[in-house]
C-alpha atoms as a PDB file:
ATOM      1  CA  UNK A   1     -19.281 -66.447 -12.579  1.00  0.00           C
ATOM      2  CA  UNK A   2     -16.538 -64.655 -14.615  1.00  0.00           C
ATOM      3  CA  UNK A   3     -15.556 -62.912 -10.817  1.00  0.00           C
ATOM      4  CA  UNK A   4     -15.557 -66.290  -9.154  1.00  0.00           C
ATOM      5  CA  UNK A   5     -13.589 -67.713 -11.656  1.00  0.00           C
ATOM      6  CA  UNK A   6     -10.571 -64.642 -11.264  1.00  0.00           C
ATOM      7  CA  UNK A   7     -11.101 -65.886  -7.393  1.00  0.00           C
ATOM      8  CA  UNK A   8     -10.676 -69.264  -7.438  1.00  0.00           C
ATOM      9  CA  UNK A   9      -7.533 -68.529  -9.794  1.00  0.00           C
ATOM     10  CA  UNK A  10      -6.689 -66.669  -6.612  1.00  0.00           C
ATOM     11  CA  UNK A  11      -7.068 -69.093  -3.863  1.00  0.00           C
ATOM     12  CA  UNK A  12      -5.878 -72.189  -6.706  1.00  0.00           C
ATOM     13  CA  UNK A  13      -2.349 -70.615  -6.567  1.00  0.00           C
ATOM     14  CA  UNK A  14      -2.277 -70.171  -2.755  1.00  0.00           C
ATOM     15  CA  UNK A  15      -2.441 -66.246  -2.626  1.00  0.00           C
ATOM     16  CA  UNK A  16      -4.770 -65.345  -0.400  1.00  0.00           C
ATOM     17  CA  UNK A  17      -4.047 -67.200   3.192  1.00  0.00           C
ATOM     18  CA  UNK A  18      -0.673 -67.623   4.396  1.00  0.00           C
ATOM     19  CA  UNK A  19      -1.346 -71.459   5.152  1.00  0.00           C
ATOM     20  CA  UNK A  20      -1.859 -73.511   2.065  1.00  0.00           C
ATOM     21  CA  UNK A  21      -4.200 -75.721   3.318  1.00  0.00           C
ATOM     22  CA  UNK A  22      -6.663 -72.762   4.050  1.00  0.00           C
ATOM     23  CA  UNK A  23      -6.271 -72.168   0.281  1.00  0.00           C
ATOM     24  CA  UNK A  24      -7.259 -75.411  -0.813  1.00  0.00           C
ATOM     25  CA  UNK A  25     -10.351 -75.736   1.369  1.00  0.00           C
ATOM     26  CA  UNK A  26     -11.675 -72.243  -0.193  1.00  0.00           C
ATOM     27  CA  UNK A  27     -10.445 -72.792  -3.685  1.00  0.00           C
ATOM     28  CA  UNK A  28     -12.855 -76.159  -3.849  1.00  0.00           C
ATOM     29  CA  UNK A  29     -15.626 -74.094  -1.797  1.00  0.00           C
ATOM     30  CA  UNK A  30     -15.257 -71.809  -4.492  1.00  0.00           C
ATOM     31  CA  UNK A  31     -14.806 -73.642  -8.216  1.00  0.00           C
ATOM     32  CA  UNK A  32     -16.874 -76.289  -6.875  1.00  0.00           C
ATOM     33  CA  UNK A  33     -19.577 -75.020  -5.154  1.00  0.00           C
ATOM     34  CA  UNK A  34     -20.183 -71.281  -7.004  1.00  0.00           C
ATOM     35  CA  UNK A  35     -18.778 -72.664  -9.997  1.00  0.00           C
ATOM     36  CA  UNK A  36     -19.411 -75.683 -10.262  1.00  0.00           C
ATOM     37  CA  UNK A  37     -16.155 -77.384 -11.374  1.00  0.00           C
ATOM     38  CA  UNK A  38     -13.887 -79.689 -10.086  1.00  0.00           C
ATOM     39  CA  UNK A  39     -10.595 -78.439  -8.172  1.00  0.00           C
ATOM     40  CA  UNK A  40      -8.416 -80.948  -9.052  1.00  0.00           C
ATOM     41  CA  UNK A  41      -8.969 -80.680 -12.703  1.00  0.00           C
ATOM     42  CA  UNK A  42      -8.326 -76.951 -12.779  1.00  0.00           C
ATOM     43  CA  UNK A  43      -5.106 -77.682 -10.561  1.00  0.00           C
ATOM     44  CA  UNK A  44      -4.113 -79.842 -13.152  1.00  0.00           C
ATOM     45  CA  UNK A  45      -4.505 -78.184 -16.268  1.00  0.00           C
ATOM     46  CA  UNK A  46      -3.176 -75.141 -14.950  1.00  0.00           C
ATOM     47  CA  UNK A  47      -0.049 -76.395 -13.403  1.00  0.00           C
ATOM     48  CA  UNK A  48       1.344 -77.721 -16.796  1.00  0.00           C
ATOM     49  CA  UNK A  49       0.117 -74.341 -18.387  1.00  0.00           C
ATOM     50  CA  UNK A  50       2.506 -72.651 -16.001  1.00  0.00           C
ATOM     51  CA  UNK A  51       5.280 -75.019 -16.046  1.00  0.00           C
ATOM     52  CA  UNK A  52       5.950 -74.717 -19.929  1.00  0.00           C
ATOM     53  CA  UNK A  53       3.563 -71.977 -21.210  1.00  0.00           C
ATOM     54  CA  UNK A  54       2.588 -72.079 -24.794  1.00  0.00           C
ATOM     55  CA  UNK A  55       4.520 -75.132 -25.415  1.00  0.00           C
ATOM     56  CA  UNK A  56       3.116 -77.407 -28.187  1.00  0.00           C
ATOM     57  CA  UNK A  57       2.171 -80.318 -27.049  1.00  0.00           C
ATOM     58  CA  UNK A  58       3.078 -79.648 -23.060  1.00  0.00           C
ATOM     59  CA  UNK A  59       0.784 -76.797 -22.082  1.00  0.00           C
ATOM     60  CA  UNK A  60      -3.225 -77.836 -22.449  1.00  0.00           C
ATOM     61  CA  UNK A  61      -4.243 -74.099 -23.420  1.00  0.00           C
ATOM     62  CA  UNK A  62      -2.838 -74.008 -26.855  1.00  0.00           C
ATOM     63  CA  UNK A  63      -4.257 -77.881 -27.472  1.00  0.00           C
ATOM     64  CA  UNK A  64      -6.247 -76.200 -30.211  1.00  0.00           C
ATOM     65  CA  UNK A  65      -3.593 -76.297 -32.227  1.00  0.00           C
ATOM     66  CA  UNK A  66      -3.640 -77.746 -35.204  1.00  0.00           C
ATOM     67  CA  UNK A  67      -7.622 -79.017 -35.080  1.00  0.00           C
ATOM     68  CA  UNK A  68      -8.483 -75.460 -35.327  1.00  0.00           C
ATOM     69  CA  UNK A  69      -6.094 -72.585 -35.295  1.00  0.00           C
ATOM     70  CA  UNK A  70      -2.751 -72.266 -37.068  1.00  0.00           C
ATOM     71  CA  UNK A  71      -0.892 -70.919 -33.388  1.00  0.00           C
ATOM     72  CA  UNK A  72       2.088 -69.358 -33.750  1.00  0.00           C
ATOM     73  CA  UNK A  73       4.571 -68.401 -36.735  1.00  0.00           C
ATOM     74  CA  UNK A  74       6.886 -71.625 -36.204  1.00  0.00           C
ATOM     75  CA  UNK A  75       4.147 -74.156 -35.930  1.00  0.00           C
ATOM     76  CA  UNK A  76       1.867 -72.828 -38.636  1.00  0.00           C
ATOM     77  CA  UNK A  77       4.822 -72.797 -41.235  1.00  0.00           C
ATOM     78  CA  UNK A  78       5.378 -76.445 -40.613  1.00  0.00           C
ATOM     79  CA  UNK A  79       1.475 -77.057 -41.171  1.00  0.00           C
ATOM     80  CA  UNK A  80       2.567 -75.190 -44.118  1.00  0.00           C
ATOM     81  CA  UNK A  81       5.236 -77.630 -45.121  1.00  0.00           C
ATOM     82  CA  UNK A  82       3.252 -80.587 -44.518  1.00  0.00           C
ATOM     83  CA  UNK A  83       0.025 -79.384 -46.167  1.00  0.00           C
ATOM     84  CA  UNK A  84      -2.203 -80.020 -43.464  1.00  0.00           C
ATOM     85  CA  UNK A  85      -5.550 -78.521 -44.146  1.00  0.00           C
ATOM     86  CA  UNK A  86      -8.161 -79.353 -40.855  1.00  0.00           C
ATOM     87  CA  UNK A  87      -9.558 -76.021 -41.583  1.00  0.00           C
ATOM     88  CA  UNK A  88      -8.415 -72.827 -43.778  1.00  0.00           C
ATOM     89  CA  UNK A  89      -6.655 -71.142 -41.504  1.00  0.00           C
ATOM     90  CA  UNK A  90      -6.215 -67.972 -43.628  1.00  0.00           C
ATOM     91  CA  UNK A  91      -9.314 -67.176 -42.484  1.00  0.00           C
ATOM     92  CA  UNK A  92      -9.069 -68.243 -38.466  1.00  0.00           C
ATOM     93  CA  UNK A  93      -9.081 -64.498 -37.547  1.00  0.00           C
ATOM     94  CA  UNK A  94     -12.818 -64.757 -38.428  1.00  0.00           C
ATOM     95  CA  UNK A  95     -13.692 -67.955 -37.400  1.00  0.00           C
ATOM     96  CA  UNK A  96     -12.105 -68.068 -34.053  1.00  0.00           C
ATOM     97  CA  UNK A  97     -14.954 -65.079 -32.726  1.00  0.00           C
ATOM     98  CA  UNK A  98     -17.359 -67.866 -33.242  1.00  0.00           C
ATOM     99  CA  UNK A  99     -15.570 -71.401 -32.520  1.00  0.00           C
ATOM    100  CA  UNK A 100     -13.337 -70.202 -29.734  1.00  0.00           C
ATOM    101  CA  UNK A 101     -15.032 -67.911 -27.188  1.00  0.00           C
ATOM    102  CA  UNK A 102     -18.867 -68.903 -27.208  1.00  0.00           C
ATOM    103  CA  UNK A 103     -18.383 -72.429 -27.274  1.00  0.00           C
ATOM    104  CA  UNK A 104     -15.459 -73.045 -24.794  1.00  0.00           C
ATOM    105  CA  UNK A 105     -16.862 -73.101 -21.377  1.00  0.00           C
ATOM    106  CA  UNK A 106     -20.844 -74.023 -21.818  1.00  0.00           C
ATOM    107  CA  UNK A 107     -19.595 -77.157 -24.548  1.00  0.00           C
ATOM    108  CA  UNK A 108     -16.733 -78.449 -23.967  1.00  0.00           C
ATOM    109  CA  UNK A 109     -15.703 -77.546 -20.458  1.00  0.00           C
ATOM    110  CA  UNK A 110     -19.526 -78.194 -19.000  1.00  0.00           C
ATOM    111  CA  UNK A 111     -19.156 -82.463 -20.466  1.00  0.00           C
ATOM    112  CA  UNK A 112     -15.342 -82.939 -19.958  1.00  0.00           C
ATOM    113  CA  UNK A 113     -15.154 -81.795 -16.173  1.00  0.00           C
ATOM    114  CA  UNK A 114     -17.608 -84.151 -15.206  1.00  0.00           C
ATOM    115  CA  UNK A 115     -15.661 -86.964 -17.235  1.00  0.00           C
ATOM    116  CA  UNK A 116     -12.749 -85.545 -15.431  1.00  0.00           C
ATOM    117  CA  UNK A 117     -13.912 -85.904 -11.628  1.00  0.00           C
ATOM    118  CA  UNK A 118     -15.655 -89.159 -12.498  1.00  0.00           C
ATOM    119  CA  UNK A 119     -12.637 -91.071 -14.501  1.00  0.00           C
ATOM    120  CA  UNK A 120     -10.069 -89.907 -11.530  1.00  0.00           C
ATOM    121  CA  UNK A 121     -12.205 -90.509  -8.815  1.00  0.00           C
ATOM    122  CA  UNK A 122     -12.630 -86.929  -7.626  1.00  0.00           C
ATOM    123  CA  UNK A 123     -15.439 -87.771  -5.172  1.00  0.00           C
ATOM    124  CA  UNK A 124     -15.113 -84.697  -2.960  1.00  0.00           C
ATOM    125  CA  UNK A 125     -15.123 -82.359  -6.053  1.00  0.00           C
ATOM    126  CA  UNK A 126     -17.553 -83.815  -7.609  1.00  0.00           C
ATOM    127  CA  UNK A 127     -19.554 -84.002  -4.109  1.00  0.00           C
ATOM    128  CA  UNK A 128     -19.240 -79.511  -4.759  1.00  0.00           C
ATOM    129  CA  UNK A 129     -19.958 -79.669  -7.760  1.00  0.00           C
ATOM    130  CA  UNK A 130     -23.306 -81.078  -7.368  1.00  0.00           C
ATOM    131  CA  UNK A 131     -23.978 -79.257  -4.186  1.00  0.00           C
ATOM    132  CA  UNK A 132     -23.490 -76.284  -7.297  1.00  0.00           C
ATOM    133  CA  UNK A 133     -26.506 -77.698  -9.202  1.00  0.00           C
ATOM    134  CA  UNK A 134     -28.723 -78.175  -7.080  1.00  0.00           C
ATOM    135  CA  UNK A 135     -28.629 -74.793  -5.429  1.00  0.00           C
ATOM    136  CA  UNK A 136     -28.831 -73.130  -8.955  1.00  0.00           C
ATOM    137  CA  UNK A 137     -32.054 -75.242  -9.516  1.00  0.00           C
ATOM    138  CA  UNK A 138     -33.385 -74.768  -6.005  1.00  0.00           C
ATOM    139  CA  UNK A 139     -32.852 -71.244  -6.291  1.00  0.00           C
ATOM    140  CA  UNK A 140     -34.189 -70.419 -10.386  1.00  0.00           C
ATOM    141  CA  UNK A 141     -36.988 -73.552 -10.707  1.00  0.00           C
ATOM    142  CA  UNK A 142     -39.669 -72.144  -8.978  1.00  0.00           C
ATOM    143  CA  UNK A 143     -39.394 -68.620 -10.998  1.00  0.00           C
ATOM    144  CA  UNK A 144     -38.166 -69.952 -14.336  1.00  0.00           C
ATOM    145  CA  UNK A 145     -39.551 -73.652 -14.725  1.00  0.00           C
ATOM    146  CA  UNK A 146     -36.942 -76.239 -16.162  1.00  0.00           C
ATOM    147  CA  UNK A 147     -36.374 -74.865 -19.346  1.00  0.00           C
ATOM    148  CA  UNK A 148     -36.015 -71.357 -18.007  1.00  0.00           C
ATOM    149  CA  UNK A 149     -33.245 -72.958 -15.816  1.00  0.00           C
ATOM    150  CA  UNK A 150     -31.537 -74.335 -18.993  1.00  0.00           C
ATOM    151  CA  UNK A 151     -31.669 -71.598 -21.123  1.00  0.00           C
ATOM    152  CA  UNK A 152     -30.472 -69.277 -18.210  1.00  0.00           C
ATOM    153  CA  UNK A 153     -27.321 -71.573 -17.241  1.00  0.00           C
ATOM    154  CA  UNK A 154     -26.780 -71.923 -21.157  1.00  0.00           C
ATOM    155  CA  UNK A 155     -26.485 -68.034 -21.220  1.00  0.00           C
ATOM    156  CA  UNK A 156     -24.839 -68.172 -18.068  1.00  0.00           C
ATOM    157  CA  UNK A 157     -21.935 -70.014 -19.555  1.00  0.00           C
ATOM    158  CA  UNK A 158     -22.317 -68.446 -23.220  1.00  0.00           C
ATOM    159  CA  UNK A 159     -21.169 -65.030 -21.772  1.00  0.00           C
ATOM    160  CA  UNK A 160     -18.959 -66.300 -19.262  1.00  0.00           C
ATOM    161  CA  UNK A 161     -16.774 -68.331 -21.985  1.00  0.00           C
ATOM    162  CA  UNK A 162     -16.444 -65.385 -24.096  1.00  0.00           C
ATOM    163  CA  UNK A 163     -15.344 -63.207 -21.314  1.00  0.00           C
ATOM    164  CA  UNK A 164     -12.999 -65.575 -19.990  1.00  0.00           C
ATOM    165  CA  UNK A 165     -11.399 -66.871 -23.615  1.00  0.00           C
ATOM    166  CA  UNK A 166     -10.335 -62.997 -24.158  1.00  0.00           C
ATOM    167  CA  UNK A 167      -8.820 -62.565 -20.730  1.00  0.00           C
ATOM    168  CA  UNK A 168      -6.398 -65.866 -20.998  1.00  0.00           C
ATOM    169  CA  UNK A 169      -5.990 -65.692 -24.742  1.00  0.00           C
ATOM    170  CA  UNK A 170      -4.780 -61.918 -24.882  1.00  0.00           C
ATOM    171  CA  UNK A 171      -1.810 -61.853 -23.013  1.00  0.00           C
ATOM    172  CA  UNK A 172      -0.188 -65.478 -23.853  1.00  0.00           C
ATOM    173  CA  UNK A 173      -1.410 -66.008 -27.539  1.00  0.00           C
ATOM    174  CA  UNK A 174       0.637 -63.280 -29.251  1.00  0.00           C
ATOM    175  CA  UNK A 175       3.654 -64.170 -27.744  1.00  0.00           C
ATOM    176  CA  UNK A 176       6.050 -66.953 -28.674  1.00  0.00           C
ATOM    177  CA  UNK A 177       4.097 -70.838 -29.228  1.00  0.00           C
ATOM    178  CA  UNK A 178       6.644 -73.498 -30.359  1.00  0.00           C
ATOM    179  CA  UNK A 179       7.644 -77.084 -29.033  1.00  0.00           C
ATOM    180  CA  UNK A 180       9.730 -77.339 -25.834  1.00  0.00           C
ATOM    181  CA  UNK A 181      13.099 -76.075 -26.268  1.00  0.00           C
ATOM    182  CA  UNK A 182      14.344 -76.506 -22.552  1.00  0.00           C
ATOM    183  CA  UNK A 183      15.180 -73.257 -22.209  1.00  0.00           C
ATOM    184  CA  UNK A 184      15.436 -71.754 -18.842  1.00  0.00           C
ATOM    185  CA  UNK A 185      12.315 -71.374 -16.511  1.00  0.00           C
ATOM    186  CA  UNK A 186      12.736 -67.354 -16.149  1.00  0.00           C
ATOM    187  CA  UNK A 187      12.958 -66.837 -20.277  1.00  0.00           C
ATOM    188  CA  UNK A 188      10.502 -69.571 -20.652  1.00  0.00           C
ATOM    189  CA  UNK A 189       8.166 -67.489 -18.942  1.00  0.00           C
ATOM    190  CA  UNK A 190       8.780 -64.277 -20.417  1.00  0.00           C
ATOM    191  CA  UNK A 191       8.601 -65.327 -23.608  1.00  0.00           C
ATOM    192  CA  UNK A 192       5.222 -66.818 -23.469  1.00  0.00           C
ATOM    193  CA  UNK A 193       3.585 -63.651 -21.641  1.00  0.00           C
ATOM    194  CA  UNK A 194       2.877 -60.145 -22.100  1.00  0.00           C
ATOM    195  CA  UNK A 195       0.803 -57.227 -20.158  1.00  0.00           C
ATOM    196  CA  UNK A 196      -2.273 -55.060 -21.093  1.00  0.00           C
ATOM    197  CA  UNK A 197      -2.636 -51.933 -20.591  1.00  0.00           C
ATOM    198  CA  UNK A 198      -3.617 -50.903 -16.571  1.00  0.00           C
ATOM    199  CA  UNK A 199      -6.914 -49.319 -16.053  1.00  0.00           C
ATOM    200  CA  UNK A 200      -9.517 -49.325 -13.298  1.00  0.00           C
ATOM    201  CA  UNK A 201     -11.199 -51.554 -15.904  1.00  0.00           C
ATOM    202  CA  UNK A 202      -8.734 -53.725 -17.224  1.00  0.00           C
ATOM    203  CA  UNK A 203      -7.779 -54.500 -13.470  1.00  0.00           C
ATOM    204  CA  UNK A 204     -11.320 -55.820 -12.580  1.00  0.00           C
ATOM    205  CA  UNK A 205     -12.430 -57.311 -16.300  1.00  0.00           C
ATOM    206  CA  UNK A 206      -9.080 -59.907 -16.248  1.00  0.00           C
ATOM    207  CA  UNK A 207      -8.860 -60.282 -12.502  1.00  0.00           C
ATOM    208  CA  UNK A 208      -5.501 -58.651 -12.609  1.00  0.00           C
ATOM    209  CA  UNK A 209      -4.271 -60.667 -15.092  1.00  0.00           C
ATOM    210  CA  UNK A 210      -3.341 -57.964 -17.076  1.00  0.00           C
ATOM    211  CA  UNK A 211      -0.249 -58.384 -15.428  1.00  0.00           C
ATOM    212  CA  UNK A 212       0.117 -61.728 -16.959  1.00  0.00           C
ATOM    213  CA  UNK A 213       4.140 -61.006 -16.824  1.00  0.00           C
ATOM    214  CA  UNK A 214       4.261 -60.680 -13.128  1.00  0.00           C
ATOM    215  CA  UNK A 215       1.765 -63.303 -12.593  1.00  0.00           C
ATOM    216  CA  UNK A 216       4.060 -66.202 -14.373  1.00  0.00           C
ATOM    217  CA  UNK A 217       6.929 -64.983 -12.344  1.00  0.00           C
ATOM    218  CA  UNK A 218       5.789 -64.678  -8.951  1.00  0.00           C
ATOM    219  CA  UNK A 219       2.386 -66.981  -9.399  1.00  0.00           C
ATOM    220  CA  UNK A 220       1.643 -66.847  -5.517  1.00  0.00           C
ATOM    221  CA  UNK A 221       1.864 -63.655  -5.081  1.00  0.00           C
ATOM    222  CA  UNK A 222      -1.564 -61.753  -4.415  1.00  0.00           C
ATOM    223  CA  UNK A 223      -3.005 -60.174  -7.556  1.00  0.00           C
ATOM    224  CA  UNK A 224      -3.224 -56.707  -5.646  1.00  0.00           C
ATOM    225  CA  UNK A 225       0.421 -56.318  -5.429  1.00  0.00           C
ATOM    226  CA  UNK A 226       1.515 -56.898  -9.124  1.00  0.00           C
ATOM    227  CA  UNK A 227       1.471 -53.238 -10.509  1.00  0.00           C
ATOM    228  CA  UNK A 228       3.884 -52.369  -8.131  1.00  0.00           C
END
């Protein structure tokens, strides 16, 4: 699942085939029917996140800020200043282990991207992402028996969130998170992204996104070619 989601990122940000409509038909094969999501709702979240990364209020993956986490050293001194106190964020380095990466994908993702292809009328996504279900339960009822198929997808997801929460948060959390200052595209970019280290590892545990630098730069270009 954590493979197939690095892949759809691929074929979401037309990398793969040299005809973009080739890219869309395989990106909703693969979110919606090995994943299980919708296309259109990852295309949409992830389009703003690119456009003005880890901009308050403009890119969705720092919307956990202020409900949960104190992100970033200009927007947790206003909290500061205005004495909001949702949670004690002196002590979000522990917390966030146990709100942020288990609970992600398998609780709020697995409600909200239903609500998603439903309210917007996403009939052919959600048309993959049922075809999704009921393969999974085709394929695990008759060894595992309806709670075996819950507690396996529940695992499924439990893993899958923590994986994926450490891939996207590493490399765009520790760099700059503030309101939209307009700024230029190119420094907007830069500033909101850094790399990890290159291994044989690292490569194949973030889908190359290691190179998160290069990525937000040149976002269509195939992940293969970004060490170079």
């Amino acid at each position: 699942q954590a493979q197939a989601g690095w892949l759809q990122h691929d074929f979401g940000h037309l990398s793969v085939f040299s005809k973009s409509k080739w890219n869309h038909w395989v990106h909703k094969f693969v979110i919606g029917h090995l994943k299980g999501a919708p296309a259109s709702w990852w295309n949409h979240l992830h389009f703003q996140h690119h456009a003005k990364p880890n901009c308050f209020r403009k890119d969705p993956d720092v919307n956990m800020h202020p409900l949960f986490f104190a992100l970033g050293k200009t927007l947790s001194v206003e909290l500061g200043v205005q004495k909001k106190k949702f949670m004690p964020y002196n002590h979000q380095h522990k917390y966030f282990f146990i709100i942020g990466p288990p609970a992600l994908v398998p609780l709020y993702f697995q409600w909200y991207i239903f609500y998603f292809a439903i309210q917007r009328k996403q009939w052919v996504d959600l048309a993959w992402m049922l075809s999704f279900y009921i393969r999974f339960f085709l394929t695990y009822f008759p060894l595992l028996g309806v709670k075996g198929i819950l507690g396996l997808h529940l695992l499924v997801r439990f893993i899958e969130s923590n994986w994926f929460v450490w891939v996207t948060q590493m490399n765009h959390i520790p760099m700059h998170i503030d309101y939209d200052k307009n700024v230029d595209w190119f420094s907007t970019q830069l500033q909101a992204t850094c790399n990890v280290h290159q291994s044989f590892f690292n490569d194949w545990f973030s889908g190359h996104l290691n190179f998160q630098i290069e990525h937000h730069l040149f976002p269509t270009m195939p992940r293969h070619n970004y060490w170079k």
